[in-house]
PDB file of N, CA and C in Angstrom:
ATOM      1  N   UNK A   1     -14.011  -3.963  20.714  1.00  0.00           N
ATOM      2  CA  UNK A   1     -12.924  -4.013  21.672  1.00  0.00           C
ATOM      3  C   UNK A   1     -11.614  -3.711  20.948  1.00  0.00           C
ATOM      4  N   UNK A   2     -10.519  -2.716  21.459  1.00  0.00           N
ATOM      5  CA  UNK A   2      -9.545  -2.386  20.892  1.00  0.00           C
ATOM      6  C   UNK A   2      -8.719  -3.263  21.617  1.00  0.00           C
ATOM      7  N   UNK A   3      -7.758  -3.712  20.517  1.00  0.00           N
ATOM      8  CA  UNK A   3      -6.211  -4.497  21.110  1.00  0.00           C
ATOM      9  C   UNK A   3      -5.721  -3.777  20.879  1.00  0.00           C
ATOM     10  N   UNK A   4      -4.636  -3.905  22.424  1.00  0.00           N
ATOM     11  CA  UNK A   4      -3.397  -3.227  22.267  1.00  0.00           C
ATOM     12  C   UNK A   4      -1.731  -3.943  22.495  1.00  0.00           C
ATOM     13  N   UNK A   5      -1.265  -3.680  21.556  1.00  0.00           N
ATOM     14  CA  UNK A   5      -0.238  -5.128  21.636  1.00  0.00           C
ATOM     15  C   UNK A   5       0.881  -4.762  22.225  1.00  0.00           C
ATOM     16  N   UNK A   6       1.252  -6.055  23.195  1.00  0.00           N
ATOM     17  CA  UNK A   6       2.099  -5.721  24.252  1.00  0.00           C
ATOM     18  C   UNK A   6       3.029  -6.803  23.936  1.00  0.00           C
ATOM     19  N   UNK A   7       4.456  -6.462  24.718  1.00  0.00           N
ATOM     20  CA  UNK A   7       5.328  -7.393  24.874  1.00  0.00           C
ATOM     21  C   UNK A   7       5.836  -7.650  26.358  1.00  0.00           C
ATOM     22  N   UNK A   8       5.978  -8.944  26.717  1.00  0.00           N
ATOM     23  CA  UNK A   8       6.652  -8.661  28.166  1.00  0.00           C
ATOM     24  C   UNK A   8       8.494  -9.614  28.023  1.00  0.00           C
ATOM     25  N   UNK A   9       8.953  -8.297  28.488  1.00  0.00           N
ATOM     26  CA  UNK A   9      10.260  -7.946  27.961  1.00  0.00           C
ATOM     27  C   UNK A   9      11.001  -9.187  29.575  1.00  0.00           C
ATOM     28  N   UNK A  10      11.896  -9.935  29.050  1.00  0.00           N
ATOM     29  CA  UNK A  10      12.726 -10.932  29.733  1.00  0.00           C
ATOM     30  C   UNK A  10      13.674 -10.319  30.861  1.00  0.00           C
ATOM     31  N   UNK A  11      13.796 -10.983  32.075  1.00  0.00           N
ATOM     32  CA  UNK A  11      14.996 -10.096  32.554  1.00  0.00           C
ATOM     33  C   UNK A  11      16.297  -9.985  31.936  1.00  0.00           C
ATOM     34  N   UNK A  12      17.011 -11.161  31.017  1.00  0.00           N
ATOM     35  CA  UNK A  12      17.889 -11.839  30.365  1.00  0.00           C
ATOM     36  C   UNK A  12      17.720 -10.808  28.582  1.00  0.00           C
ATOM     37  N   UNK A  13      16.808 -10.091  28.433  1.00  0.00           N
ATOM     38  CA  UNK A  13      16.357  -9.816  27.076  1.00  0.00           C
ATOM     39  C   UNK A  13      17.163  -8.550  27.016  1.00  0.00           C
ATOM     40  N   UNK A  14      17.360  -8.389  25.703  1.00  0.00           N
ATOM     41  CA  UNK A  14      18.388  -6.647  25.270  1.00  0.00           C
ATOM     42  C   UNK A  14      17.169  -5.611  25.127  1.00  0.00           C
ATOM     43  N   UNK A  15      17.164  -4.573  25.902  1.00  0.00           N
ATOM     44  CA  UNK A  15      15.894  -3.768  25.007  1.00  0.00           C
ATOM     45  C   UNK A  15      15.514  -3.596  23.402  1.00  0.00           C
ATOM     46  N   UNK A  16      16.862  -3.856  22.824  1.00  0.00           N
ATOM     47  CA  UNK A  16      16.591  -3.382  20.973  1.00  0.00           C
ATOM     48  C   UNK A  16      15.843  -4.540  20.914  1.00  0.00           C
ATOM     49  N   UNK A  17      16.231  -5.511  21.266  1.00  0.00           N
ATOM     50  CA  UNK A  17      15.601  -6.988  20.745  1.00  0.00           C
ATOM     51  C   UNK A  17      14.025  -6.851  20.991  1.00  0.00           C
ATOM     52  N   UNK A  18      13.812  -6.732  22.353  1.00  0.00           N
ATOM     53  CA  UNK A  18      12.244  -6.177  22.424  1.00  0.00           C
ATOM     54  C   UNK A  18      11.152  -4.991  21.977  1.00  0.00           C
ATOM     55  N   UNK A  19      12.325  -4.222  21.479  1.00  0.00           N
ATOM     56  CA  UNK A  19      11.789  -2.716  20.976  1.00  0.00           C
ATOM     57  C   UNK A  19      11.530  -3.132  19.426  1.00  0.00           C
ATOM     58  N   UNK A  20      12.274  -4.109  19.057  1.00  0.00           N
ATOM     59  CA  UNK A  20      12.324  -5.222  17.084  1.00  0.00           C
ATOM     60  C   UNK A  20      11.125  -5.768  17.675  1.00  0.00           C
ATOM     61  N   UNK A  21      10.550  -6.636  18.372  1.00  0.00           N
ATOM     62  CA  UNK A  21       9.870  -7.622  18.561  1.00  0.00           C
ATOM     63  C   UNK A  21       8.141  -6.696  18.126  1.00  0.00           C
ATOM     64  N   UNK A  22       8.618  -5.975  19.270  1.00  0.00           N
ATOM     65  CA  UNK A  22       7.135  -4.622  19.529  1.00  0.00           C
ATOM     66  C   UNK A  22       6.437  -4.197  18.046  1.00  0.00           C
ATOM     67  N   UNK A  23       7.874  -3.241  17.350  1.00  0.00           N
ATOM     68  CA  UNK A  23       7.796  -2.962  16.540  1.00  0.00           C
ATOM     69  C   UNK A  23       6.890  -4.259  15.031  1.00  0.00           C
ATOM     70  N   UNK A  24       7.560  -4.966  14.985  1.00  0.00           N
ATOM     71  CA  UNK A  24       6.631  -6.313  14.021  1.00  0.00           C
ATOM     72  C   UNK A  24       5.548  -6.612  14.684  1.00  0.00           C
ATOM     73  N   UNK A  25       5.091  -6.593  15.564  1.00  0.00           N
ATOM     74  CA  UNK A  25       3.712  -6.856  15.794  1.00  0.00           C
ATOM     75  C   UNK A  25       2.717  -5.952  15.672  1.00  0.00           C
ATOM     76  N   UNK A  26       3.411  -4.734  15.538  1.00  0.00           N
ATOM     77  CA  UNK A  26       2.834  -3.372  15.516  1.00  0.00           C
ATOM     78  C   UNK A  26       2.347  -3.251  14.010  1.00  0.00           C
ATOM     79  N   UNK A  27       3.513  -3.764  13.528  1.00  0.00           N
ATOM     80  CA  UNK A  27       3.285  -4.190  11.681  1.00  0.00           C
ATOM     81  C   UNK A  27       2.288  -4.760  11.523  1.00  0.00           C
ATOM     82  N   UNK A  28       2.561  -6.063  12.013  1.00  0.00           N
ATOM     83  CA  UNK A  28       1.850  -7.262  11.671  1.00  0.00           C
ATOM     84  C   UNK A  28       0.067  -7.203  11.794  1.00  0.00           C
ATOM     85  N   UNK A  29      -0.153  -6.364  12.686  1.00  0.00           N
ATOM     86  CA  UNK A  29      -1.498  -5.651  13.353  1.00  0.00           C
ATOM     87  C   UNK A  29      -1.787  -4.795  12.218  1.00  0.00           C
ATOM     88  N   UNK A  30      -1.259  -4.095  11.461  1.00  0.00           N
ATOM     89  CA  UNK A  30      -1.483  -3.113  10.548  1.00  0.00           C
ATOM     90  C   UNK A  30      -1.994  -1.662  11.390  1.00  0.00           C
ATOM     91  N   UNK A  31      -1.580  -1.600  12.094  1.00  0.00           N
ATOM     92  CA  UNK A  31      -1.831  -0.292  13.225  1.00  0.00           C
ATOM     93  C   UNK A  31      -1.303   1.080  12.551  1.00  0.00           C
ATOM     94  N   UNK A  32      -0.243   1.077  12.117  1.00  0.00           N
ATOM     95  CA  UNK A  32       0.384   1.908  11.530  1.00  0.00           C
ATOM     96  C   UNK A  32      -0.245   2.357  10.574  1.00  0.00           C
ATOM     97  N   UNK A  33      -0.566   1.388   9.352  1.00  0.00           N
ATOM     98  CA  UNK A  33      -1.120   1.654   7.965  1.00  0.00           C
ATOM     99  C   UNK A  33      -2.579   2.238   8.448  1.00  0.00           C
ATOM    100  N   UNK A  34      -3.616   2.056   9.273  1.00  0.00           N
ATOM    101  CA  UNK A  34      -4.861   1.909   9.728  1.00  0.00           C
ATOM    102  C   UNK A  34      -4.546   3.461  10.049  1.00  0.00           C
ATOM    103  N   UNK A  35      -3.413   3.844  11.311  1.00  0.00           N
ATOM    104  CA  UNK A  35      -3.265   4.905  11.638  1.00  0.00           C
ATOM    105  C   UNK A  35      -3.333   6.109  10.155  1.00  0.00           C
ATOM    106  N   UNK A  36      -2.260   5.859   9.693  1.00  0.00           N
ATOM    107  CA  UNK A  36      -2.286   6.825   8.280  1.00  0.00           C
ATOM    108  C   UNK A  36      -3.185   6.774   7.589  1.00  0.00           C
ATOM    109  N   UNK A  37      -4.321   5.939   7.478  1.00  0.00           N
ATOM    110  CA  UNK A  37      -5.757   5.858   6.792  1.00  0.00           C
ATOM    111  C   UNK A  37      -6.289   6.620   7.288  1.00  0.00           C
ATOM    112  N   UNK A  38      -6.724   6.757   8.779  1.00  0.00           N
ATOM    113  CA  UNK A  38      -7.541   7.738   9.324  1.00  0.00           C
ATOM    114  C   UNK A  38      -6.964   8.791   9.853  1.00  0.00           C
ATOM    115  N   UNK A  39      -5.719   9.387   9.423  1.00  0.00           N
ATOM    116  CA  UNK A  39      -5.496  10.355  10.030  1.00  0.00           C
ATOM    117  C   UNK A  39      -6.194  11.956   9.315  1.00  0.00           C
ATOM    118  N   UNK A  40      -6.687  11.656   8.211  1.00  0.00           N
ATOM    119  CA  UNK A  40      -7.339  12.768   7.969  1.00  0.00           C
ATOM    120  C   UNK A  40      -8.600  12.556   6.827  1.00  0.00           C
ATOM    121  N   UNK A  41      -9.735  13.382   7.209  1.00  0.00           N
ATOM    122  CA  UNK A  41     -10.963  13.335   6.517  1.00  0.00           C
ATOM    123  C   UNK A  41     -10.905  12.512   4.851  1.00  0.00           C
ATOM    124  N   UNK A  42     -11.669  11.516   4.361  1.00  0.00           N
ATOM    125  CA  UNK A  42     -11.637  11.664   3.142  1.00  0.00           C
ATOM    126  C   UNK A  42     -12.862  11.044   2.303  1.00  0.00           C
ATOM    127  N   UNK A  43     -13.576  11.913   1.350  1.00  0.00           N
ATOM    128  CA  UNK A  43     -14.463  11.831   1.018  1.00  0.00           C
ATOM    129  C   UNK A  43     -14.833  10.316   0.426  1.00  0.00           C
ATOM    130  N   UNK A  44     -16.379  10.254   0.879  1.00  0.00           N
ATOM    131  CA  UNK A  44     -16.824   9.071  -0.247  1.00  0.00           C
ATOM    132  C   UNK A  44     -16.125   8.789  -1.301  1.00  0.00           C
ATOM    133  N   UNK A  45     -16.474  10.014  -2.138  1.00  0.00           N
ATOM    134  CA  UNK A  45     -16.754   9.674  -3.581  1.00  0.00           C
ATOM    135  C   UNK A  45     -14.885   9.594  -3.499  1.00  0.00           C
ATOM    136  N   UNK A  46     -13.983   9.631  -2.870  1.00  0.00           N
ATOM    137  CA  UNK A  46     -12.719   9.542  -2.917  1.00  0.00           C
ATOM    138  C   UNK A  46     -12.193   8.009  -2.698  1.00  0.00           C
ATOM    139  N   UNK A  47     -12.835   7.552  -1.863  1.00  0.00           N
ATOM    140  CA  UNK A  47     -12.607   6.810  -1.619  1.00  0.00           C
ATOM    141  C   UNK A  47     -12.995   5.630  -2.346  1.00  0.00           C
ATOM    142  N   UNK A  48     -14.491   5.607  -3.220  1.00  0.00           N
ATOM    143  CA  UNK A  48     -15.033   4.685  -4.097  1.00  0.00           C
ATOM    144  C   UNK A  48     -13.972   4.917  -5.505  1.00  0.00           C
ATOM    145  N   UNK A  49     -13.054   6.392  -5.723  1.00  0.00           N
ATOM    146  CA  UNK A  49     -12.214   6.160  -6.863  1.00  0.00           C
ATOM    147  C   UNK A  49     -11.384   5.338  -6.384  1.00  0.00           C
ATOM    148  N   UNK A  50     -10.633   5.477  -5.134  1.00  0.00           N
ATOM    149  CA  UNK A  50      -9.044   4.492  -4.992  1.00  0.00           C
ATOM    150  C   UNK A  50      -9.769   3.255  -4.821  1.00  0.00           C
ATOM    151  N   UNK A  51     -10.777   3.016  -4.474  1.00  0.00           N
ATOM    152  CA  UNK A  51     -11.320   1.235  -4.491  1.00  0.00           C
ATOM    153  C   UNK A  51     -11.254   0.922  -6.405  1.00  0.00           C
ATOM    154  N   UNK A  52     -11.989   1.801  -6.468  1.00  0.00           N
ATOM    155  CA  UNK A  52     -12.338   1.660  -8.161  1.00  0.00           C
ATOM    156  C   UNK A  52     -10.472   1.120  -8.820  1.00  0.00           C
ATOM    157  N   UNK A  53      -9.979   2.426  -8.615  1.00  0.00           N
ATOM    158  CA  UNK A  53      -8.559   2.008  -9.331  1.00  0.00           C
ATOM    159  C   UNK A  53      -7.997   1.087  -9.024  1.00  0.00           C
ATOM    160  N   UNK A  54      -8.063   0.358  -7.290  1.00  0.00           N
ATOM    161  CA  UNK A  54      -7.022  -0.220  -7.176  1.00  0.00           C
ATOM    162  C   UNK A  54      -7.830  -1.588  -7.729  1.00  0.00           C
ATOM    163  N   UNK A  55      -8.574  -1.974  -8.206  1.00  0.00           N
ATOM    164  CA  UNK A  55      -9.836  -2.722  -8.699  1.00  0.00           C
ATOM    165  C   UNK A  55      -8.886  -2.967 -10.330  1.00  0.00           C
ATOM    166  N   UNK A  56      -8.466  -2.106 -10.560  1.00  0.00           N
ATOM    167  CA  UNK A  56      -8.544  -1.952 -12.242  1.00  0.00           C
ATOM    168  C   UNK A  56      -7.193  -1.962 -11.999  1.00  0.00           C
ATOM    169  N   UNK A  57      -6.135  -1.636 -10.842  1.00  0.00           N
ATOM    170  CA  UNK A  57      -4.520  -2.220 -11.113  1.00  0.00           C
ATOM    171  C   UNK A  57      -4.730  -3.237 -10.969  1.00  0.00           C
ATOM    172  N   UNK A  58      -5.098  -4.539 -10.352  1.00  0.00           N
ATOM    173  CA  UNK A  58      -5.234  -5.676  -9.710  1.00  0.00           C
ATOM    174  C   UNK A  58      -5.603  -6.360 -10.827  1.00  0.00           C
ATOM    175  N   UNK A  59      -7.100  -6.093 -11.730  1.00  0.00           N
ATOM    176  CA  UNK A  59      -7.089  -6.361 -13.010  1.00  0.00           C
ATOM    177  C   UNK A  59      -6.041  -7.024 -13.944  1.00  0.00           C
ATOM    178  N   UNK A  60      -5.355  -5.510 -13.990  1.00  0.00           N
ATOM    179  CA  UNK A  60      -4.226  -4.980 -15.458  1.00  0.00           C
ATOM    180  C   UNK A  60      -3.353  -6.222 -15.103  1.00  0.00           C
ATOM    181  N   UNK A  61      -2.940  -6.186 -13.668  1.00  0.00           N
ATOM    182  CA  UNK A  61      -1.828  -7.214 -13.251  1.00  0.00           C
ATOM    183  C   UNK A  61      -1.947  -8.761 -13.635  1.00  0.00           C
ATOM    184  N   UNK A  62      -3.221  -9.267 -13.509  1.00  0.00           N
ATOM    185  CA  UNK A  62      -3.922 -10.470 -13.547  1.00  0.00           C
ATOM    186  C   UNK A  62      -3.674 -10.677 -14.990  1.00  0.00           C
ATOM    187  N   UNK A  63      -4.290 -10.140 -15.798  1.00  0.00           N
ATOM    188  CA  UNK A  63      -4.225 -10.168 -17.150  1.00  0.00           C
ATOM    189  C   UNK A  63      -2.879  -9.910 -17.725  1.00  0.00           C
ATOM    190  N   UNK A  64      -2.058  -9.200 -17.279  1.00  0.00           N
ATOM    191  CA  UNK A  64      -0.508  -9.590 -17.967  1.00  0.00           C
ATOM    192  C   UNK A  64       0.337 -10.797 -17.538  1.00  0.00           C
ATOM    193  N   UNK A  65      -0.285 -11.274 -16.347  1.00  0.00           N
ATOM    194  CA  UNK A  65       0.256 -12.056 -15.884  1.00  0.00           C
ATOM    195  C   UNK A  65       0.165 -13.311 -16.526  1.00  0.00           C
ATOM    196  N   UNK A  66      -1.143 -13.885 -16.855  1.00  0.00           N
ATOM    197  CA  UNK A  66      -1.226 -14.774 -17.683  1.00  0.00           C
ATOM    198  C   UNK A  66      -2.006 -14.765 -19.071  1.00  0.00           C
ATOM    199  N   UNK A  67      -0.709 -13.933 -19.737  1.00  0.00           N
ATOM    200  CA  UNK A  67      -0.646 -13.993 -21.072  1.00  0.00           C
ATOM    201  C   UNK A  67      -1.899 -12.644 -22.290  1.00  0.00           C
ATOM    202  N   UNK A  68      -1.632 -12.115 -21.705  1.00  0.00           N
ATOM    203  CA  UNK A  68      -2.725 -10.602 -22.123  1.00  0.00           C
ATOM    204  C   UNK A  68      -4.124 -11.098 -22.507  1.00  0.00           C
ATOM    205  N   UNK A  69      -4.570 -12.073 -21.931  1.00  0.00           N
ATOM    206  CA  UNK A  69      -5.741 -12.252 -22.178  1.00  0.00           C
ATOM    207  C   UNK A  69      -5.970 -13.077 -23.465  1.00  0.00           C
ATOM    208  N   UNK A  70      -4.785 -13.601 -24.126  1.00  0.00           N
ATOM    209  CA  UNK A  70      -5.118 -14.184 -25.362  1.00  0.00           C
ATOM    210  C   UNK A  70      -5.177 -15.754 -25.052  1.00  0.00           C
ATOM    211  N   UNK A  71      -6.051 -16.568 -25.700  1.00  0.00           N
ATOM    212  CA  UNK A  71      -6.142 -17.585 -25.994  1.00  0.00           C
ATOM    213  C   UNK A  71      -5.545 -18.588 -26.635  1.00  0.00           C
ATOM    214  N   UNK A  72      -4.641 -19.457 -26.729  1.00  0.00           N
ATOM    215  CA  UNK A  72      -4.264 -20.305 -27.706  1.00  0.00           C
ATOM    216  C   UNK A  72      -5.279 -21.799 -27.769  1.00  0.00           C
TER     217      UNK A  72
END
């Protein structure tokens, strides 16, 4: 089932205020990012590298973070 996220706009409400509101939920949904994911073909084996890398930034980060991996 697809959601589709709605707002129901106040009689008392400014349109920008509801057009801000729309907009963050639109975020918050990750609709946007999801959109630019699938907007065009991309291979397996493409896709198992950016898992792979982002695997091995997430890593690098962890490990500088607390202390390069050294022991005291």
């Amino acid at each position: 089932m697809i959601s589709i996220p709605a707002i129901i706009v106040g009689e008392d409400e400014a349109l920008d205020r509801a057009i801000k509101r729309f907009k963050r939920m639109v975020e918050k949904e990750g609709i946007i990012r999801e959109w630019k994911r699938r907007e065009f073909y991309e291979k397996p084996s493409t896709i198992r590298n950016r898992k792979k890398k982002a695997l091995e930034r997430k890593r690098l980060r962890k490990v500088r973070r607390f202390g390069h991996g050294k022991r005291f």
